[in-house]
Each structure stands twice: as structure tokens, then as C-alpha cells.
C-alpha atoms as a PDB file:
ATOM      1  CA  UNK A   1      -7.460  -6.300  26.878  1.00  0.00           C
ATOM      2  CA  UNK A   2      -8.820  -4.003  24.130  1.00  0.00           C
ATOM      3  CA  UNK A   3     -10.895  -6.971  22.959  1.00  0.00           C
ATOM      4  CA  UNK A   4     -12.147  -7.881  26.311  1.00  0.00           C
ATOM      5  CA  UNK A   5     -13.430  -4.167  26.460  1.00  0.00           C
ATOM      6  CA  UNK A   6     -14.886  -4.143  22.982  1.00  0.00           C
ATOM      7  CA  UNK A   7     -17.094  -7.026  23.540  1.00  0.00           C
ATOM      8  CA  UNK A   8     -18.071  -5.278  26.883  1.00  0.00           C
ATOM      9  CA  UNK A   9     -19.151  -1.997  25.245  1.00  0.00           C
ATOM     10  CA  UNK A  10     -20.931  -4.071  22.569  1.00  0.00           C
ATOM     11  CA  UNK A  11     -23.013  -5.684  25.604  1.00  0.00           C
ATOM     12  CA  UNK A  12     -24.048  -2.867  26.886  1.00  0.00           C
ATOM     13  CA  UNK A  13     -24.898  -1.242  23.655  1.00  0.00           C
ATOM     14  CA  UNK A  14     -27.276  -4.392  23.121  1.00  0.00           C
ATOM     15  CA  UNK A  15     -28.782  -4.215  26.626  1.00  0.00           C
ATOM     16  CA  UNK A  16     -29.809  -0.693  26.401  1.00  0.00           C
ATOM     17  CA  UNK A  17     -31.688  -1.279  22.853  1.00  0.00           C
ATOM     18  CA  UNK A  18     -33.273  -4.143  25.069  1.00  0.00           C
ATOM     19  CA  UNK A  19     -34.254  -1.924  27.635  1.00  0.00           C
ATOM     20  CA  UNK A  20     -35.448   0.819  25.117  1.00  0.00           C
ATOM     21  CA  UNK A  21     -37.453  -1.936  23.261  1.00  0.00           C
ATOM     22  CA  UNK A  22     -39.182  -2.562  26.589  1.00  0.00           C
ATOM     23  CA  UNK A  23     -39.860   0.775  27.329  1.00  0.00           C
ATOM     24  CA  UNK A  24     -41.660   1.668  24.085  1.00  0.00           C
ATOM     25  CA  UNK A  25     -43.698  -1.872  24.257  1.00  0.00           C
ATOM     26  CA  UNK A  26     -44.685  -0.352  28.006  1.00  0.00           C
ATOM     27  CA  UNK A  27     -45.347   2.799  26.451  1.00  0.00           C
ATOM     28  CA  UNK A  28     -47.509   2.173  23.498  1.00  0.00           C
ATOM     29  CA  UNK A  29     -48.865  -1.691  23.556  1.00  0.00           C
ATOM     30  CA  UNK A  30     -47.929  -5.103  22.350  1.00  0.00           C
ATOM     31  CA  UNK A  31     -51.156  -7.304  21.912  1.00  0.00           C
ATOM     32  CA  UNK A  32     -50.988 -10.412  20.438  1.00  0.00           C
ATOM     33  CA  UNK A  33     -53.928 -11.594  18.457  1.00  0.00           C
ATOM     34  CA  UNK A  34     -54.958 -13.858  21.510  1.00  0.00           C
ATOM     35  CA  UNK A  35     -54.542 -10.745  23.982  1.00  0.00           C
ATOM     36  CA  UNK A  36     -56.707  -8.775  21.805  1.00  0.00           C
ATOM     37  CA  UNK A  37     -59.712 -11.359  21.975  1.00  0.00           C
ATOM     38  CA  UNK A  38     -59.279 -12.126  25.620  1.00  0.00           C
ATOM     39  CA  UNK A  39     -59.124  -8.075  26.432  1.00  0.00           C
ATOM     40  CA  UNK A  40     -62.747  -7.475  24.307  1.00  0.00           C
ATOM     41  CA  UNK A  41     -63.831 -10.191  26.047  1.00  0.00           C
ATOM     42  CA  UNK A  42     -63.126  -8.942  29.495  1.00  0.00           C
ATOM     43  CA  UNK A  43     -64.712  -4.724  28.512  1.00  0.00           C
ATOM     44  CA  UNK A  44     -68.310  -7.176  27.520  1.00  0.00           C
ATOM     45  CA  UNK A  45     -67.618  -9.010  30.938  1.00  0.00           C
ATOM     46  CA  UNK A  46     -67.000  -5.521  32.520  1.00  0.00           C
ATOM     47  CA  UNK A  47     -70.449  -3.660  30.628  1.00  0.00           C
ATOM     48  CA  UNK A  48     -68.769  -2.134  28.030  1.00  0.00           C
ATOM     49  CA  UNK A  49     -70.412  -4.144  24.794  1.00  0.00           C
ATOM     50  CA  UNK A  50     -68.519  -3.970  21.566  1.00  0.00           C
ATOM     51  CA  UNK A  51     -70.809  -2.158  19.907  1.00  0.00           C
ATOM     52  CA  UNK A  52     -69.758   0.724  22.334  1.00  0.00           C
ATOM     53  CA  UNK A  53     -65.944  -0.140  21.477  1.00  0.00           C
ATOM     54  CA  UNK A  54     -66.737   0.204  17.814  1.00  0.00           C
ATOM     55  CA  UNK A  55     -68.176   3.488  17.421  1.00  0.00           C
ATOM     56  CA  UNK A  56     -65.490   5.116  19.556  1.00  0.00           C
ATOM     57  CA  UNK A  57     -62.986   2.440  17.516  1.00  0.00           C
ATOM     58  CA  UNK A  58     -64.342   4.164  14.255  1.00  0.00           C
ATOM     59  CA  UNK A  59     -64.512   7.494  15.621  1.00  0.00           C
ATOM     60  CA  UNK A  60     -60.613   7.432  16.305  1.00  0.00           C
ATOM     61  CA  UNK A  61     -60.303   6.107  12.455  1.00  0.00           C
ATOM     62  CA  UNK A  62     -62.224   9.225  11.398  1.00  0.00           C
ATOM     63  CA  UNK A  63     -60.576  11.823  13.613  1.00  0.00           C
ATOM     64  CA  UNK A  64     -57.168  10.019  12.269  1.00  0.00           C
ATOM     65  CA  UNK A  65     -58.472  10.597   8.306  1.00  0.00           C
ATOM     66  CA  UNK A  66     -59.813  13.974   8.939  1.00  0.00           C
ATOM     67  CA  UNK A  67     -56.273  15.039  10.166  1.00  0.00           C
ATOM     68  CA  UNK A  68     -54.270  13.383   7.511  1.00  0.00           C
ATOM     69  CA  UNK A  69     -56.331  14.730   4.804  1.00  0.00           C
ATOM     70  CA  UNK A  70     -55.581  18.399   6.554  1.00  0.00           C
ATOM     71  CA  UNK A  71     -58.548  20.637   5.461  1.00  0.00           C
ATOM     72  CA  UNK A  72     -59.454  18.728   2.529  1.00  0.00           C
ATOM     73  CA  UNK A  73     -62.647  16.797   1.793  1.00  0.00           C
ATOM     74  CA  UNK A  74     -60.979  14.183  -0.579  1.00  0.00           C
ATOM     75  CA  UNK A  75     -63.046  11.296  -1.756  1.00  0.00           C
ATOM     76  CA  UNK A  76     -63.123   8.519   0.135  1.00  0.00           C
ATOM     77  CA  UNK A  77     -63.549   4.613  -0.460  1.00  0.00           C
ATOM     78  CA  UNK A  78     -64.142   2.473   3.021  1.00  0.00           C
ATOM     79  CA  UNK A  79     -63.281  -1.470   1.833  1.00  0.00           C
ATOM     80  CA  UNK A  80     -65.009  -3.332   4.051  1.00  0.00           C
ATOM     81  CA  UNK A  81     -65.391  -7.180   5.031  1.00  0.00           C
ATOM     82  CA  UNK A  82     -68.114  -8.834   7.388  1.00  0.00           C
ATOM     83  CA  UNK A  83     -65.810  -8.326  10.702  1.00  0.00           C
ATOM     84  CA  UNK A  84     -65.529  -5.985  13.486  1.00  0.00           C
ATOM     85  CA  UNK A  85     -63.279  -4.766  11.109  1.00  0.00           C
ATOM     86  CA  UNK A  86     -65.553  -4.051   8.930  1.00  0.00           C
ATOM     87  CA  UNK A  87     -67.823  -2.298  11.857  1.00  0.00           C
ATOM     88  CA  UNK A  88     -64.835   0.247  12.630  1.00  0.00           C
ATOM     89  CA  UNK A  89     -64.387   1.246   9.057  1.00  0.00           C
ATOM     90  CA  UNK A  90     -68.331   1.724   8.606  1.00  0.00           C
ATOM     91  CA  UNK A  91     -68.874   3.820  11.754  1.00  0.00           C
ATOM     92  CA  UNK A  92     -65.987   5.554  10.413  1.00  0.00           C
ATOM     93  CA  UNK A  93     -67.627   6.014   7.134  1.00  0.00           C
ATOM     94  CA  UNK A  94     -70.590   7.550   8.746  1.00  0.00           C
ATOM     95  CA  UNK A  95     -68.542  10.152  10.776  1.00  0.00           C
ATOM     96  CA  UNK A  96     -66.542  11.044   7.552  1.00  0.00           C
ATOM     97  CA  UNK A  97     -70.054  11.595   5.567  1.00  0.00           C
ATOM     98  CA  UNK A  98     -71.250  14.052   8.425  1.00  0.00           C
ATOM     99  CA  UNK A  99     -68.067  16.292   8.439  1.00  0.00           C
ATOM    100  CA  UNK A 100     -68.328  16.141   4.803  1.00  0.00           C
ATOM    101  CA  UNK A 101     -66.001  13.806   2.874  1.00  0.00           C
ATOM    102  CA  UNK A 102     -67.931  11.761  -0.450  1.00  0.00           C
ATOM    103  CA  UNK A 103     -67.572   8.503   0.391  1.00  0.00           C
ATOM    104  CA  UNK A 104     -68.591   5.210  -1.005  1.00  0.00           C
ATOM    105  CA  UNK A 105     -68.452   1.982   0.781  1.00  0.00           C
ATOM    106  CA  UNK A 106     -66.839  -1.709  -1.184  1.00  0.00           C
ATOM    107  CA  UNK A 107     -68.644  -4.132   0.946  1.00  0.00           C
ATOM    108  CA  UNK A 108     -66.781  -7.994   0.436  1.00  0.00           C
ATOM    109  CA  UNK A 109     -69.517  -9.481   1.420  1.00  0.00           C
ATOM    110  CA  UNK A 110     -73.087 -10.375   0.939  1.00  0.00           C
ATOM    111  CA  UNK A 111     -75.439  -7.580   3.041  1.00  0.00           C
ATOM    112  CA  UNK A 112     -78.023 -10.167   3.809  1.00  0.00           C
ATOM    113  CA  UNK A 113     -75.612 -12.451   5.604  1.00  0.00           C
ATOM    114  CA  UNK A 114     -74.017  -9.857   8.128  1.00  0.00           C
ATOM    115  CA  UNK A 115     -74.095 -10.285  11.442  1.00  0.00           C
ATOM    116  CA  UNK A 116     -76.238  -7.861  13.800  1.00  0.00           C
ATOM    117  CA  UNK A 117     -73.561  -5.446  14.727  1.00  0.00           C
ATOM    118  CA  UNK A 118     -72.279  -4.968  11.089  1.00  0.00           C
ATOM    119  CA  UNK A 119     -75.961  -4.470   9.675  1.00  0.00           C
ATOM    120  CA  UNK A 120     -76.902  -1.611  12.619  1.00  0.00           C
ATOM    121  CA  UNK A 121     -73.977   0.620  11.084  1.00  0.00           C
ATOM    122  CA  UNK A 122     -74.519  -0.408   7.884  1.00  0.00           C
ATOM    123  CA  UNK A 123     -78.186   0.859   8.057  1.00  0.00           C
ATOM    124  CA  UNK A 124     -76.539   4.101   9.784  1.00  0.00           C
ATOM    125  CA  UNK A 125     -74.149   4.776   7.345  1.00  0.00           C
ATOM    126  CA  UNK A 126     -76.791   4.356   4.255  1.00  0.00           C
ATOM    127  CA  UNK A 127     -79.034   6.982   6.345  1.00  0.00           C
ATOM    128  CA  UNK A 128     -76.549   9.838   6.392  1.00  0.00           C
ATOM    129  CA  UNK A 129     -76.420   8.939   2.212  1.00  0.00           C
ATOM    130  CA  UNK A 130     -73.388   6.314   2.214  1.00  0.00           C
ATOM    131  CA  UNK A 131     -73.494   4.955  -1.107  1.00  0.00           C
ATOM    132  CA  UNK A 132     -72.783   0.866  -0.632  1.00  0.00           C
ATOM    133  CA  UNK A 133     -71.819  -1.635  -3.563  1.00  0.00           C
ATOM    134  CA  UNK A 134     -71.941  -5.454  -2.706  1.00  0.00           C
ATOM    135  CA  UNK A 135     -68.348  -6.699  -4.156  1.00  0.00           C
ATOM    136  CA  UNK A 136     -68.997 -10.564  -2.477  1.00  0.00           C
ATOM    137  CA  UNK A 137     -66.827 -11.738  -4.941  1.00  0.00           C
ATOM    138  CA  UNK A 138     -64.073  -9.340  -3.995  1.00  0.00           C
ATOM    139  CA  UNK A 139     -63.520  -8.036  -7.652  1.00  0.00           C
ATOM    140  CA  UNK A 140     -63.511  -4.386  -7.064  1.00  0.00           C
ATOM    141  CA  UNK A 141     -63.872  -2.245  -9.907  1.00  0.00           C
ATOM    142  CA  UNK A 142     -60.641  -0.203 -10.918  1.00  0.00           C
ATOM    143  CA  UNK A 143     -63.044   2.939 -11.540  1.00  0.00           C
ATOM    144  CA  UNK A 144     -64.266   2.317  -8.047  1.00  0.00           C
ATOM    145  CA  UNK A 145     -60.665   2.236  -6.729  1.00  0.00           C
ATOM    146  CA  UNK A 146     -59.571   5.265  -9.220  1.00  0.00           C
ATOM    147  CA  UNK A 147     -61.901   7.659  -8.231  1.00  0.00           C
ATOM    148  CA  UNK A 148     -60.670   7.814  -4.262  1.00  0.00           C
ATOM    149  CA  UNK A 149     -58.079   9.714  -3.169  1.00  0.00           C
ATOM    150  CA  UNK A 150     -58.024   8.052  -0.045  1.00  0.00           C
ATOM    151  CA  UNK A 151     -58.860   3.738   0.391  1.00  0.00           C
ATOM    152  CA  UNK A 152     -59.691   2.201   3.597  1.00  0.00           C
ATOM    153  CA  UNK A 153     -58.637  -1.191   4.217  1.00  0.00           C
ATOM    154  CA  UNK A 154     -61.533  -2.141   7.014  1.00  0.00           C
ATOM    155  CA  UNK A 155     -61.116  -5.934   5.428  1.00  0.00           C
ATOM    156  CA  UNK A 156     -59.419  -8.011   7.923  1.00  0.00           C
ATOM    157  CA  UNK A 157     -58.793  -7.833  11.683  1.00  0.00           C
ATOM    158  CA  UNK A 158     -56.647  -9.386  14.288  1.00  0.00           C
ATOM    159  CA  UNK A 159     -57.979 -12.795  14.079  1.00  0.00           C
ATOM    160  CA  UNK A 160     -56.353 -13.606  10.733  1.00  0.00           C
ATOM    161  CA  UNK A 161     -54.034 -16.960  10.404  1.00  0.00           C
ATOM    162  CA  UNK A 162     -52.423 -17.765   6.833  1.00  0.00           C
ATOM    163  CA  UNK A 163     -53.110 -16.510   3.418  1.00  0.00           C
ATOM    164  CA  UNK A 164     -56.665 -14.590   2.948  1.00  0.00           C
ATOM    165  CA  UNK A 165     -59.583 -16.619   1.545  1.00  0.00           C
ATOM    166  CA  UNK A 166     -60.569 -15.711  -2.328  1.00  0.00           C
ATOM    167  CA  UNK A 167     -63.010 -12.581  -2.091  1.00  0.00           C
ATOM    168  CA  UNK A 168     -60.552 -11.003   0.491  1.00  0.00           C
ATOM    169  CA  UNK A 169     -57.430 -12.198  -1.218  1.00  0.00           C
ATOM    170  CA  UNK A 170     -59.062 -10.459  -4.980  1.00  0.00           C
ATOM    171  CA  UNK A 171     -59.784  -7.245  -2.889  1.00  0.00           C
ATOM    172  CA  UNK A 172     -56.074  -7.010  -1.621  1.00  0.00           C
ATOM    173  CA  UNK A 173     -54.427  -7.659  -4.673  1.00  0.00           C
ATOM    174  CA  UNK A 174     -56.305  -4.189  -6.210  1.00  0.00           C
ATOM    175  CA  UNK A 175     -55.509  -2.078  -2.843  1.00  0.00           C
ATOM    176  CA  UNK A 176     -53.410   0.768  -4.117  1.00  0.00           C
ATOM    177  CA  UNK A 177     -50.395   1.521  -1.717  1.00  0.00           C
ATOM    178  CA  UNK A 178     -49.493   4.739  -1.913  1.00  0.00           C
ATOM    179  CA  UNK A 179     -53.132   5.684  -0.658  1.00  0.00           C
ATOM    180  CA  UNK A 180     -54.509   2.522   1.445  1.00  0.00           C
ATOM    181  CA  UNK A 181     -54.745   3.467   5.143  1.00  0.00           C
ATOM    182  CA  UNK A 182     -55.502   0.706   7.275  1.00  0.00           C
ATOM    183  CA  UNK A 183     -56.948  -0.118  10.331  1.00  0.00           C
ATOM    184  CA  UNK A 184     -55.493  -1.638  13.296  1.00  0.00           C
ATOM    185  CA  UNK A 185     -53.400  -3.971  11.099  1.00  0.00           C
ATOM    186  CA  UNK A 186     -52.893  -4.241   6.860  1.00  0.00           C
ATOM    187  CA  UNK A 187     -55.590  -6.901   5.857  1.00  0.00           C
ATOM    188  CA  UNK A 188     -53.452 -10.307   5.790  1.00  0.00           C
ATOM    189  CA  UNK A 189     -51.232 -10.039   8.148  1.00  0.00           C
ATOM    190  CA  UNK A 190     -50.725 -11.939  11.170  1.00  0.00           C
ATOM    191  CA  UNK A 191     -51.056  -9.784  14.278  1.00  0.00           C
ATOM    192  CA  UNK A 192     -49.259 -11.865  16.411  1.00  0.00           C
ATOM    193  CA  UNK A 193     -46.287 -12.826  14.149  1.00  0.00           C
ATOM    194  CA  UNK A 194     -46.348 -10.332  11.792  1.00  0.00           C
ATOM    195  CA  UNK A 195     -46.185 -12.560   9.116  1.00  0.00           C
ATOM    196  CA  UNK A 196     -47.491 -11.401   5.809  1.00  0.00           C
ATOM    197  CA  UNK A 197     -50.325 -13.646   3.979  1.00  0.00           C
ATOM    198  CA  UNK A 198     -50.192 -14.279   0.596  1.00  0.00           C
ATOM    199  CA  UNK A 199     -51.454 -11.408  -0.213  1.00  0.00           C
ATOM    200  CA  UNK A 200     -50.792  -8.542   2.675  1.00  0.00           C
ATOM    201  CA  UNK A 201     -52.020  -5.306   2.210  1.00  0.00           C
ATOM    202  CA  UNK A 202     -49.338  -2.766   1.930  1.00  0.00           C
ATOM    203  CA  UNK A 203     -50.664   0.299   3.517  1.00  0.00           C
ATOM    204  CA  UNK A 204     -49.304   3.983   3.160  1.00  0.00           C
ATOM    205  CA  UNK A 205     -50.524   4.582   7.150  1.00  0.00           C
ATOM    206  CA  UNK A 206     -52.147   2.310   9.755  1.00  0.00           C
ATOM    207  CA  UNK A 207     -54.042   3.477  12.442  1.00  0.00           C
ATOM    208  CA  UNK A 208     -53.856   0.789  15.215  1.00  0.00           C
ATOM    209  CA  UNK A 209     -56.945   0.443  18.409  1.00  0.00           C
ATOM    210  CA  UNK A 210     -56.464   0.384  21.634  1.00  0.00           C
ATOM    211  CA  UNK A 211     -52.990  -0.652  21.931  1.00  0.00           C
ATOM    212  CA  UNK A 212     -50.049  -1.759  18.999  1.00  0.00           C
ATOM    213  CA  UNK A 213     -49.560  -5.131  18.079  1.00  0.00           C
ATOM    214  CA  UNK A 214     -47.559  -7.344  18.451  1.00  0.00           C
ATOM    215  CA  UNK A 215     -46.690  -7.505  14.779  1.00  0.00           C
ATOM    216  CA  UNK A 216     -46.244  -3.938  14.218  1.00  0.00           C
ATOM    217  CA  UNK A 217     -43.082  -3.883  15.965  1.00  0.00           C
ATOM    218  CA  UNK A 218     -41.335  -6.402  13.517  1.00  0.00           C
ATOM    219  CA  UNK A 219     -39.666  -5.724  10.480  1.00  0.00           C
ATOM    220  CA  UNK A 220     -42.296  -7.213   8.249  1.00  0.00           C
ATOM    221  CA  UNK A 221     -45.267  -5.678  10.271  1.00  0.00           C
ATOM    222  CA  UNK A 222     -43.247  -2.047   9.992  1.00  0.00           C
ATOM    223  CA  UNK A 223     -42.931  -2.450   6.116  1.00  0.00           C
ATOM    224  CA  UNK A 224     -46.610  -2.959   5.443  1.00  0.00           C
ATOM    225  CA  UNK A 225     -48.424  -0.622   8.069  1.00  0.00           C
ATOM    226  CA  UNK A 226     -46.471   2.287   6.924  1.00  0.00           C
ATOM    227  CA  UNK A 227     -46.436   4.909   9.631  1.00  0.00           C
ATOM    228  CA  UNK A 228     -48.244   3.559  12.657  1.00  0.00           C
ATOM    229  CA  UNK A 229     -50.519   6.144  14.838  1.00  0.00           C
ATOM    230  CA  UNK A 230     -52.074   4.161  18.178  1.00  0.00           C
ATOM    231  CA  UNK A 231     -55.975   5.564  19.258  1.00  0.00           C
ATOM    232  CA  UNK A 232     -57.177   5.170  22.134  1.00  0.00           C
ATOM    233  CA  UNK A 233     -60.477   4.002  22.327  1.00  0.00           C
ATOM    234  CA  UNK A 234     -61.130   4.000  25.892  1.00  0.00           C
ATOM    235  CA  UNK A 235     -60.844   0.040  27.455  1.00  0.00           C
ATOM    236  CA  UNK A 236     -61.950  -0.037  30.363  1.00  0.00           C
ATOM    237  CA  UNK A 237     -58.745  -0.615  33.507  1.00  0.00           C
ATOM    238  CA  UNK A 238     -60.831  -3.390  34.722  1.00  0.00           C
ATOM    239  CA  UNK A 239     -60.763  -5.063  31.415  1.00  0.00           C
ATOM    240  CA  UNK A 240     -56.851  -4.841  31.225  1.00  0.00           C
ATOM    241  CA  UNK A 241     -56.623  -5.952  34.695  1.00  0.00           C
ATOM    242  CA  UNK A 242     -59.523  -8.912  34.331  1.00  0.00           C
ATOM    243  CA  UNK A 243     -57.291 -10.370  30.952  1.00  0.00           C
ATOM    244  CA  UNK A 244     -54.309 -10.049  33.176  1.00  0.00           C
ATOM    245  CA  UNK A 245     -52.664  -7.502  30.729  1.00  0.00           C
ATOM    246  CA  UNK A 246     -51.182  -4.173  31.382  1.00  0.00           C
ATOM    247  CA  UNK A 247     -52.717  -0.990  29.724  1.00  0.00           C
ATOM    248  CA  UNK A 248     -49.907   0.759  27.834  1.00  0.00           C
ATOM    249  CA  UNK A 249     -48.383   3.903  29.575  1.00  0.00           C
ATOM    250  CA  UNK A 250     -49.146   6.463  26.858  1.00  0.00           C
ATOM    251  CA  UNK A 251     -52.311   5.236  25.248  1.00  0.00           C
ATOM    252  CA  UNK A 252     -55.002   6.871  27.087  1.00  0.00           C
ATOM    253  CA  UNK A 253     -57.128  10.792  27.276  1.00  0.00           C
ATOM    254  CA  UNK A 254     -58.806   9.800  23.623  1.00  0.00           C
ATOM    255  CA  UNK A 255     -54.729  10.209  21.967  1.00  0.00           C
ATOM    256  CA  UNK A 256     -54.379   9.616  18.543  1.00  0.00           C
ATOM    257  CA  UNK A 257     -49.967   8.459  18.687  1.00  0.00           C
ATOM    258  CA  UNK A 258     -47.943   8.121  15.761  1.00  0.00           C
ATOM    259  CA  UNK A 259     -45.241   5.690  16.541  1.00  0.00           C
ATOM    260  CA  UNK A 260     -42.013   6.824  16.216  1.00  0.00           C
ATOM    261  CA  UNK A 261     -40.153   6.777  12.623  1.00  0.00           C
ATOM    262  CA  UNK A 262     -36.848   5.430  14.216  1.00  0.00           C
ATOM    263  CA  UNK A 263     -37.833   2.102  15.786  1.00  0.00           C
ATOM    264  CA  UNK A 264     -37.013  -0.895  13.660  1.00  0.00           C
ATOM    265  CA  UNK A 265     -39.273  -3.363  14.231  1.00  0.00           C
ATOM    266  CA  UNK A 266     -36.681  -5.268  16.137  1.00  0.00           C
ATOM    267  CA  UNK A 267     -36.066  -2.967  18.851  1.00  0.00           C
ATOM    268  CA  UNK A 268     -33.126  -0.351  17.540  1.00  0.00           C
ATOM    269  CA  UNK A 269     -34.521   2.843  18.390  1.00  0.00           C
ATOM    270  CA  UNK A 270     -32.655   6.343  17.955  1.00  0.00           C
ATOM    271  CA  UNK A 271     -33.368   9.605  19.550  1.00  0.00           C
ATOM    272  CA  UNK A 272     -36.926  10.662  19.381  1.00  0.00           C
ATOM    273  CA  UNK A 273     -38.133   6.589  20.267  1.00  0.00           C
ATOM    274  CA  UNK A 274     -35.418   7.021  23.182  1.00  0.00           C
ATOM    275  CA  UNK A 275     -37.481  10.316  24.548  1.00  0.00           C
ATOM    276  CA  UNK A 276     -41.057   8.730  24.087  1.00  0.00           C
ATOM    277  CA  UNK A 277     -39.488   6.264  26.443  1.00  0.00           C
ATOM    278  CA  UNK A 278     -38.182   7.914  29.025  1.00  0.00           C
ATOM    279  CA  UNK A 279     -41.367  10.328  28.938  1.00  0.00           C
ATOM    280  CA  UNK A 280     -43.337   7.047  29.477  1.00  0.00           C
ATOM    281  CA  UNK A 281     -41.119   6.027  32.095  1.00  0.00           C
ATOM    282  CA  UNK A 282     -41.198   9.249  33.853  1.00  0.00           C
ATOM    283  CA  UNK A 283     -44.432   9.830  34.099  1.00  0.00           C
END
């Protein structure tokens, strides 16, 4: 009989983590790659272009910097590819310059060759005196690197599948992790899976848009995001409802949310997850 009731209580105990798991997926997000795509698709469908998303995107990414570096004006480098990315991490840039931060932009790319949405905040951020080198090849130069005390990986989005390409792959390899932050997931890893490219940025912080991913939540997608904050950066309900998706619970009112420390990627959660949950499910 004592069996029968261990095996019981062990049930339970794996139900509840279930249930928890749920709760903080309904509470903060769990996009998949493919969610992500169809959801920007819907806010352009809706009238809300992604130009619009990207400035308030990269606005969230500064507000998120600003607070970290606590009343500090610590040089910045923004490492940027030729995605929307990219486009947060440059209208980011550009809000950092204003408030005061040195900053100097890595560009993996080739400036002629960006698309139209890229080159209007590229041509913003050189106009408030955002100092841009061309690294196409993806070799960035360890003074370059050296001289910031904080490195933004704005590299690689959601849409990544497999290992990085060259340039990219050359850029990750020299990202420093004890002061990379990254944005919305480490450059190389698979959003949906959470499996790691060869190479995956490994990122001191990541600051996550609109709603966490799917890979953030797994043990591999936990170890190289570092401590996860969520921004809100205002979808539009009829977007969520138009992809079929469900906004998450907490993510809303322009929050910056910094996931909590005890969830494991798999689902265990301990005290402080357990009360994000039930707030979310209370409210």
C-alpha cells in the first residue's frame, strides 16, 4: 500500500509542475518561429506596418539597456546583421545615442545591399552621430569588441534554421559572454526548438519582443539567453486573434518582465514562478 501511495503523490507532484508550466506559458508567451511570422504578418494585415513594430521593438531594447546599466553611460557596441533584427538593435542604437550612451555600430553586412527598412534607421542612427563600421566579412576587430562595456547581439532573429552562415558564424565566435545582451533570442539559436547552431551566442541577458519563445523555455534556450526580460511592444489584439494565437496574460501596458530565475526550461518552477502564475491566473 505504501507504494501504491508513493507513486500517487509522485503523480500529482508531476501534474502540478504541468499545470504550473502552463500557467507561466499563458502568462508570458510561447511563440514558435512560425507563430512569430504569421503574428507580424497579421499587425501589417491589421495597419500596424513593421516599421511601427520596430521602433517601439527597439525602444523596449533601449529602455531594457538604460536600466541594466543603472545610471551609467557605459560604452556601447550594437552588432548588427541585415534583419529585422538588425532594425531593433539600430533603432535601439539611436535611442541610446540621444540619452547619452557612446555607441558604435558592427554592421555584418554590406550598407549598399540593405533592404529599405534597415537603411531608414541606419540613416537615423548616423544623424544623431552613430559611428558605423561595415564588418561584411564578420571579422570584428578585438579593439572594437574591447572597448564596450556593453555588446549587442542584433545579428540573428527568429527565422534562423541550422548552423549560422560564415560572416554571422565569425561574428559569434568573438561575442564576449559575460557582456553580450541579446535580443529576442542569442544569434544561432533555433527559436522554435531551442537548439543551439554551431555557433550560438551565449548571452549574459536577453531581452525577448512581444511574447517568449518557444525556445527560451528549454534547457538549452535558458543556458544561452541568460536572464530573460519579455517587452511588450504593443501587437495589436486583432493580430493575435487574426493568427489564431492567444496574447500572453502578463505581457501588455509597455512592461519590460524578467522571467523568473526558478523555471527550468522544462517546466519545474519553485516559488516566485508559482506566484507569477497564479497572479496571471487571477487576474
Amino acid at each position: 500500500m505504501s507504494g501504491s501511495g508513493a507513486e500517487s503523490t509522485s503523480g500529482s507532484g508531476a501534474e502540478s509542475t504541468s499545470v504550473v508550466a502552463a500557467d507561466l506559458r499563458s502568462a508570458y508567451g510561447n511563440l514558435t518561429s512560425e507563430q512569430q511570422a504569421t503574428l507580424d504578418r497579421a499587425a501589417v494585415a491589421e495597419g500596424v506596418s513593421i516599421l511601427q513594430l520596430m521602433e517601439i521593438a527597439g525602444w523596449q531594447v533601449a529602455r531594457w539597456l538604460f536600466a541594466i546599466a543603472a545610471g551609467r553611460r557605459d560604452p556601447v557596441l550594437v552588432v548588427a546583421g541585415h534583419g529585422n533584427n538588425a532594425g531593433d538593435g539600430l533603432v535601439a542604437a539611436r535611442h541610446l545615442l540621444t540619452w547619452g550612451f557612446p555607441v558604435q555600430i558592427a554592421l555584418v553586412a554590406e550598407p549598399e545591399r540593405l533592404g529599405e527598412l534597415l537603411t531608414v534607421h541606419l540613416t537615423a542612427v548616423r544623424a544623431v552621430g552613430g559611428a558605423v563600421a561595415a564588418v561584411p566579412d564578420g571579422q570584428l576587430p578585438a579593439e572594437l569588441i574591447a572597448s564596450a562595456a556593453i555588446v549587442v547581439d542584433a545579428l540573428l532573429g527568429t527565422g534562423v534554421r541550422g548552423d549560422p552562415r560564415p560572416p554571422e558564424a565569425a561574428t559569434i565566435s568573438r561575442l564576449p559572454a559575460d557582456r553580450t545582451f541579446a535580443i529576442d533570442v542569442p544569434s544561432g539559436l533555433d527559436a522554435t526548438t531551442g537548439a543551439p547552431g554551431a555557433p550560438t551566442v551565449h548571452a549574459l541577458r536577453t531581452c525577448t519582443l512581444t511574447a517568449m519563445k518557444a525556445a527560451l523555455w528549454t534547457p538549452a534556450g535558458r543556458r544561452h539567453a541568460g536572464e530573460i526580460t519579455v517587452a511588450d511592444i504593443g501587437m495589436p489584439t486583432a493580430a493575435w486573434a487574426a493568427a489564431g494565437l492567444t496574447p500572453p496574460a502578463l505581457v501588455r501596458g509597455g512592461e519590460l518582465l524578467t522571467i523568473p530565475t526558478d523555471t527550468d526550461g522544462v517546466g519545474g518552477v519553485g516559488g516566485t514562478a508559482a506566484a507569477a502564475a497564479a497572479a496571471a491566473a487571477s487576474d
